[in-house]
C-alpha atoms as a PDB file:
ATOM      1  CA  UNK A   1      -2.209  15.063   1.138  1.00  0.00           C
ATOM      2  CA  UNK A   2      -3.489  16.555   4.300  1.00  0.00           C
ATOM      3  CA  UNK A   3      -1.573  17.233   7.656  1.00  0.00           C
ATOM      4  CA  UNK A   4      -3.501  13.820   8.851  1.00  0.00           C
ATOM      5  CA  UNK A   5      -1.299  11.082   8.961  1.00  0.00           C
ATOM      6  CA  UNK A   6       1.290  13.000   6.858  1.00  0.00           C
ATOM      7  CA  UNK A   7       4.028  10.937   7.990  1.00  0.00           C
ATOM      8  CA  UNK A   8       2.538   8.262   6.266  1.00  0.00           C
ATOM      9  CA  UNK A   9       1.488   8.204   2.813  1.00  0.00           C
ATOM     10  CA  UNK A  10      -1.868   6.614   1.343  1.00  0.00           C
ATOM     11  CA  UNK A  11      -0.622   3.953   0.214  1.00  0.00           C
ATOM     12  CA  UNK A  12       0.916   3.560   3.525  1.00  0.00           C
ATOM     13  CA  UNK A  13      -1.785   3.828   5.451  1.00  0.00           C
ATOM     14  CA  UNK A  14      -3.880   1.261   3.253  1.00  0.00           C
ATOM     15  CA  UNK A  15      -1.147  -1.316   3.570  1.00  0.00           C
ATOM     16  CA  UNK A  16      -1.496  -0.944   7.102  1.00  0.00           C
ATOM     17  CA  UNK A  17      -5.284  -0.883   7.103  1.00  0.00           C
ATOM     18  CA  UNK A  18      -5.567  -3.898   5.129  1.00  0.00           C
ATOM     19  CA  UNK A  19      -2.965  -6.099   6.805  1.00  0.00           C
ATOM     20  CA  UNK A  20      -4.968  -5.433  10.078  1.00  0.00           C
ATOM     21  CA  UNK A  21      -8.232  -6.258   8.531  1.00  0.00           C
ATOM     22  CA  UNK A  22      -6.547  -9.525   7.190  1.00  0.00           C
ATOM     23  CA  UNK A  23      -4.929 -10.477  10.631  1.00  0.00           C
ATOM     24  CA  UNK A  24      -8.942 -10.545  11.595  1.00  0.00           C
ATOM     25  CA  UNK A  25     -10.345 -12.128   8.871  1.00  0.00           C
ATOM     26  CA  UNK A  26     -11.720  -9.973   6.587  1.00  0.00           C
ATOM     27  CA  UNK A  27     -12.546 -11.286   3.227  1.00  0.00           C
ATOM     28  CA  UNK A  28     -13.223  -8.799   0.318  1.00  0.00           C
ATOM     29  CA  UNK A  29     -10.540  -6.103   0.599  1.00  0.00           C
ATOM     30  CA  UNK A  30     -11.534  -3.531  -2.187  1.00  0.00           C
ATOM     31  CA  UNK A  31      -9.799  -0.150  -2.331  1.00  0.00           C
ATOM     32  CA  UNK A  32     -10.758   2.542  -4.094  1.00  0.00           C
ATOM     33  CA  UNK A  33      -9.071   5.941  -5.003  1.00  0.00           C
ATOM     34  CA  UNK A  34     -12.271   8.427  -4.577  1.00  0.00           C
ATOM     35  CA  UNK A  35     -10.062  11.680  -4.609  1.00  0.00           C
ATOM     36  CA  UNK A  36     -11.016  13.161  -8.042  1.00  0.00           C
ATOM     37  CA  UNK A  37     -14.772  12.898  -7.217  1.00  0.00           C
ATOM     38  CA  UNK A  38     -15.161  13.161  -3.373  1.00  0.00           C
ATOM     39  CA  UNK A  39     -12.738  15.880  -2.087  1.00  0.00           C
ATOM     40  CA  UNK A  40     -12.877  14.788   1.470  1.00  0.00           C
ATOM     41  CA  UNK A  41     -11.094  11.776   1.703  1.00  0.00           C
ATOM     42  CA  UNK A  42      -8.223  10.179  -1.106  1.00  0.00           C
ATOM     43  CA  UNK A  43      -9.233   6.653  -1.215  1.00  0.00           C
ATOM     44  CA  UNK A  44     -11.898   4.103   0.712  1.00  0.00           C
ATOM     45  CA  UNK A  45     -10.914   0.541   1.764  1.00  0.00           C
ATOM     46  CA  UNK A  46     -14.222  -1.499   2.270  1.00  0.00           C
ATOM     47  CA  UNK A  47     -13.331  -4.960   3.197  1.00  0.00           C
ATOM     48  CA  UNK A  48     -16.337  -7.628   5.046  1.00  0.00           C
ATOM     49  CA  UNK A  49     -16.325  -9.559   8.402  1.00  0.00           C
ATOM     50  CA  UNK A  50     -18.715 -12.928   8.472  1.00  0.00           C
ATOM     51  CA  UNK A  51     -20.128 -11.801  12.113  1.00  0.00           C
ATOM     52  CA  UNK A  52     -20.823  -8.608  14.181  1.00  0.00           C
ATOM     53  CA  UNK A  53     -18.294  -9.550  16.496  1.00  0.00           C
ATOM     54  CA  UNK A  54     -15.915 -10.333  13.609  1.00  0.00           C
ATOM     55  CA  UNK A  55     -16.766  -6.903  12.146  1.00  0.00           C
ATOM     56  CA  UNK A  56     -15.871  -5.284  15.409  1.00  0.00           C
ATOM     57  CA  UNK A  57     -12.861  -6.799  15.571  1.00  0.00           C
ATOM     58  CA  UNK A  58     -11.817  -6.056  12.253  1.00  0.00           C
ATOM     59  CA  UNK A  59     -12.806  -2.441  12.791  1.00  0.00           C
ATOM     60  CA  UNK A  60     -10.428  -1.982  16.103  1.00  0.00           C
ATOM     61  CA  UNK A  61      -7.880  -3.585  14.686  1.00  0.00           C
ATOM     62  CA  UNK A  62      -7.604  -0.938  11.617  1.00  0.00           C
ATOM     63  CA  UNK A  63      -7.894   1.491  13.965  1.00  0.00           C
ATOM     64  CA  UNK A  64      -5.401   0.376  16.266  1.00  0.00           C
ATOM     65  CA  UNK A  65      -2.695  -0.383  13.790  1.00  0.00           C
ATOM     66  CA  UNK A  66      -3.407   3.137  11.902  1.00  0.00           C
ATOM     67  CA  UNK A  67      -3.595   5.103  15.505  1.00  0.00           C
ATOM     68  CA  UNK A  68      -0.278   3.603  16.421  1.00  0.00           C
ATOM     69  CA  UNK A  69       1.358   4.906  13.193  1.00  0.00           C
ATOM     70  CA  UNK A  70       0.487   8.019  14.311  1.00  0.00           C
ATOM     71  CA  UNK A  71      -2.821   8.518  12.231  1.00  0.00           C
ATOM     72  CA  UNK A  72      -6.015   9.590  14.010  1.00  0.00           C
ATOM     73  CA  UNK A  73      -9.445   8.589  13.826  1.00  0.00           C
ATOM     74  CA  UNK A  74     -11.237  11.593  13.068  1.00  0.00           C
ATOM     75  CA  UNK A  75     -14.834   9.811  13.504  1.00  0.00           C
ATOM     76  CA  UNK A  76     -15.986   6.327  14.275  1.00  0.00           C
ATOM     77  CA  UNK A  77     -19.751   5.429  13.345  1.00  0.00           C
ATOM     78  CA  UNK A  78     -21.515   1.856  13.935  1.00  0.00           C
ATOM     79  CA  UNK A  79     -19.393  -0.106  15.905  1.00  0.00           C
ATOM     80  CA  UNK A  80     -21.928  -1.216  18.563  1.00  0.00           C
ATOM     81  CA  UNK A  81     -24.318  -2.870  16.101  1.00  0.00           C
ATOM     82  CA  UNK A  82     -21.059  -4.735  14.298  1.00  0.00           C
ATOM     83  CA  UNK A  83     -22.793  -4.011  11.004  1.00  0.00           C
ATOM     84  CA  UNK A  84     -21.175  -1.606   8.858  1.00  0.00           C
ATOM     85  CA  UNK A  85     -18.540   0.303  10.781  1.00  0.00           C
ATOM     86  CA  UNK A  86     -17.390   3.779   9.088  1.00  0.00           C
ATOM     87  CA  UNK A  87     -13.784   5.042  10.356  1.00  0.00           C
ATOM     88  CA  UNK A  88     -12.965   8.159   9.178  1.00  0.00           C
ATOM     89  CA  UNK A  89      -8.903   8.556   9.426  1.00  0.00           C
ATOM     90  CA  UNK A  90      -9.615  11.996   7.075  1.00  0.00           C
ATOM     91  CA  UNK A  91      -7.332  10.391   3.630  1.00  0.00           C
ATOM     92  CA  UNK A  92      -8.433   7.274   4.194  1.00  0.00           C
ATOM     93  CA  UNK A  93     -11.926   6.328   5.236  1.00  0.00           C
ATOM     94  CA  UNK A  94     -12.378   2.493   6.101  1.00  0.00           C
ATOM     95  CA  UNK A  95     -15.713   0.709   5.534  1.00  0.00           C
ATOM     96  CA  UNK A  96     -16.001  -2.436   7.804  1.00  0.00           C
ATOM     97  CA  UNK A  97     -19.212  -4.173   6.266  1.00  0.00           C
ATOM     98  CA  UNK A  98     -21.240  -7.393   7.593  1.00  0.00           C
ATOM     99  CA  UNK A  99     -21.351  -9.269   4.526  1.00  0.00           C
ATOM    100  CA  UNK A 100     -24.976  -8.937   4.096  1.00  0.00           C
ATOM    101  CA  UNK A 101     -24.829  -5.580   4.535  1.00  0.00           C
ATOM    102  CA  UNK A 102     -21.715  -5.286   1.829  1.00  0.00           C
ATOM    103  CA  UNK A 103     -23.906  -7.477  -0.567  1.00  0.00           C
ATOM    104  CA  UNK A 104     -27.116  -5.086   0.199  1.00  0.00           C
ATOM    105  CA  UNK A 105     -25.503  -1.796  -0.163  1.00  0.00           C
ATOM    106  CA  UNK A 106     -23.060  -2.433  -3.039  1.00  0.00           C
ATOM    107  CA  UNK A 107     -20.494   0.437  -1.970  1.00  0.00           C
ATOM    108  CA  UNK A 108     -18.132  -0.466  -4.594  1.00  0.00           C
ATOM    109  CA  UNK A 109     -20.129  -0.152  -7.020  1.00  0.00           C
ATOM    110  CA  UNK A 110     -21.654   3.160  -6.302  1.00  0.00           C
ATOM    111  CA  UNK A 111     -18.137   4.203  -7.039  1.00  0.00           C
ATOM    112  CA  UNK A 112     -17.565   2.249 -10.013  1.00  0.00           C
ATOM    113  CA  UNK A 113     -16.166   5.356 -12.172  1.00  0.00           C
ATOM    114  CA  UNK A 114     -13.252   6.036  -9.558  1.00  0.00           C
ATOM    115  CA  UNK A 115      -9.916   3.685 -10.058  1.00  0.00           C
ATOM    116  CA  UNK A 116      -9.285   0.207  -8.169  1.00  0.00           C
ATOM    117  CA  UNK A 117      -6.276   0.205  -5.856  1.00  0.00           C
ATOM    118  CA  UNK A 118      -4.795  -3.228  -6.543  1.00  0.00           C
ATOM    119  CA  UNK A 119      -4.336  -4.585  -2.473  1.00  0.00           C
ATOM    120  CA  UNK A 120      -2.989  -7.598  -3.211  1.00  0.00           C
ATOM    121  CA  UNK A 121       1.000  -6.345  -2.940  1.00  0.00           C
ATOM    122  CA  UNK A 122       0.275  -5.382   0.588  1.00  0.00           C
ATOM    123  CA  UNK A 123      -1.399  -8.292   1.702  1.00  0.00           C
ATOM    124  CA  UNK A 124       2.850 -10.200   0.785  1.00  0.00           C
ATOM    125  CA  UNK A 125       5.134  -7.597   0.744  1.00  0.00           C
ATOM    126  CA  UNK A 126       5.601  -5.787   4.145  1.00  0.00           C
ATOM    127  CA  UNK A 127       7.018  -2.525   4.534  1.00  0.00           C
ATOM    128  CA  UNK A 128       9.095  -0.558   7.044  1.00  0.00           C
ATOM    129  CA  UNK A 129       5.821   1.465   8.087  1.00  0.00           C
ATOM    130  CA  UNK A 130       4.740  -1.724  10.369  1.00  0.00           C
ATOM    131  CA  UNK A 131       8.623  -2.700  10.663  1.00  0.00           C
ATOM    132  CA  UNK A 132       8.024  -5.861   9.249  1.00  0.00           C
END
């Protein structure tokens, strides 16, 4: 792992990720671990809002709840037009999609030969990282 966000691992900063998303209403949560084939970044999350304003909220919300753990956004793209937000946290890169845009561009399944990070634990179990 990098020096970005090294206090926290991965799996850490997913949990996080995708517990914010949730609190906001994303539907979809799919994470994939990309680090065998794209040596920039170890895994995506790409979860869905219903709205551009539901997109944008989703979107500061990761980033709040990762930037408070002490992880830095490295590059934000798309926020404005609420569409399909990129934030680039350097292990972890986050795709906030407008379901039409998610259903359009098919993300996932560009990336279909890279492993599925089950979500569904951190969604229940909580763990000291957000001292729940």
């Amino acid at each position: 792992m990098s020096e970005r966000g090294a206090e926290l691992s991965i799996e850490d900063q997913l949990a996080l990720a995708v517990r914010a998303a949730d609190a906001k209403g994303a539907v979809g949560p799919v994470a994939i671990s990309v680090g065998e084939l794209f040596p920039l970044a170890d895994a995506f999350l790409v979860v869905s809002g219903s709205v551009e304003r539901n997109v944008q909220a989703i979107s500061d919300a990761i980033e709040e709840a990762l930037n408070v753990a002490g992880v830095r956004t490295i590059r934000r793209e798309g926020r404005e037009a609420g569409r399909w937000v990129l934030l680039d946290f350097g292990d972890l890169i986050v795709h906030v999609f407008h379901q039409e845009e998610r259903d359009f561009y098919q993300l996932e399944r560009l990336w279909k030969d890279c492993p599925v990070i089950d979500v569904a634990p951190m969604l229940v179990h909580h763990s000291a990282v957000d001292g729940a």
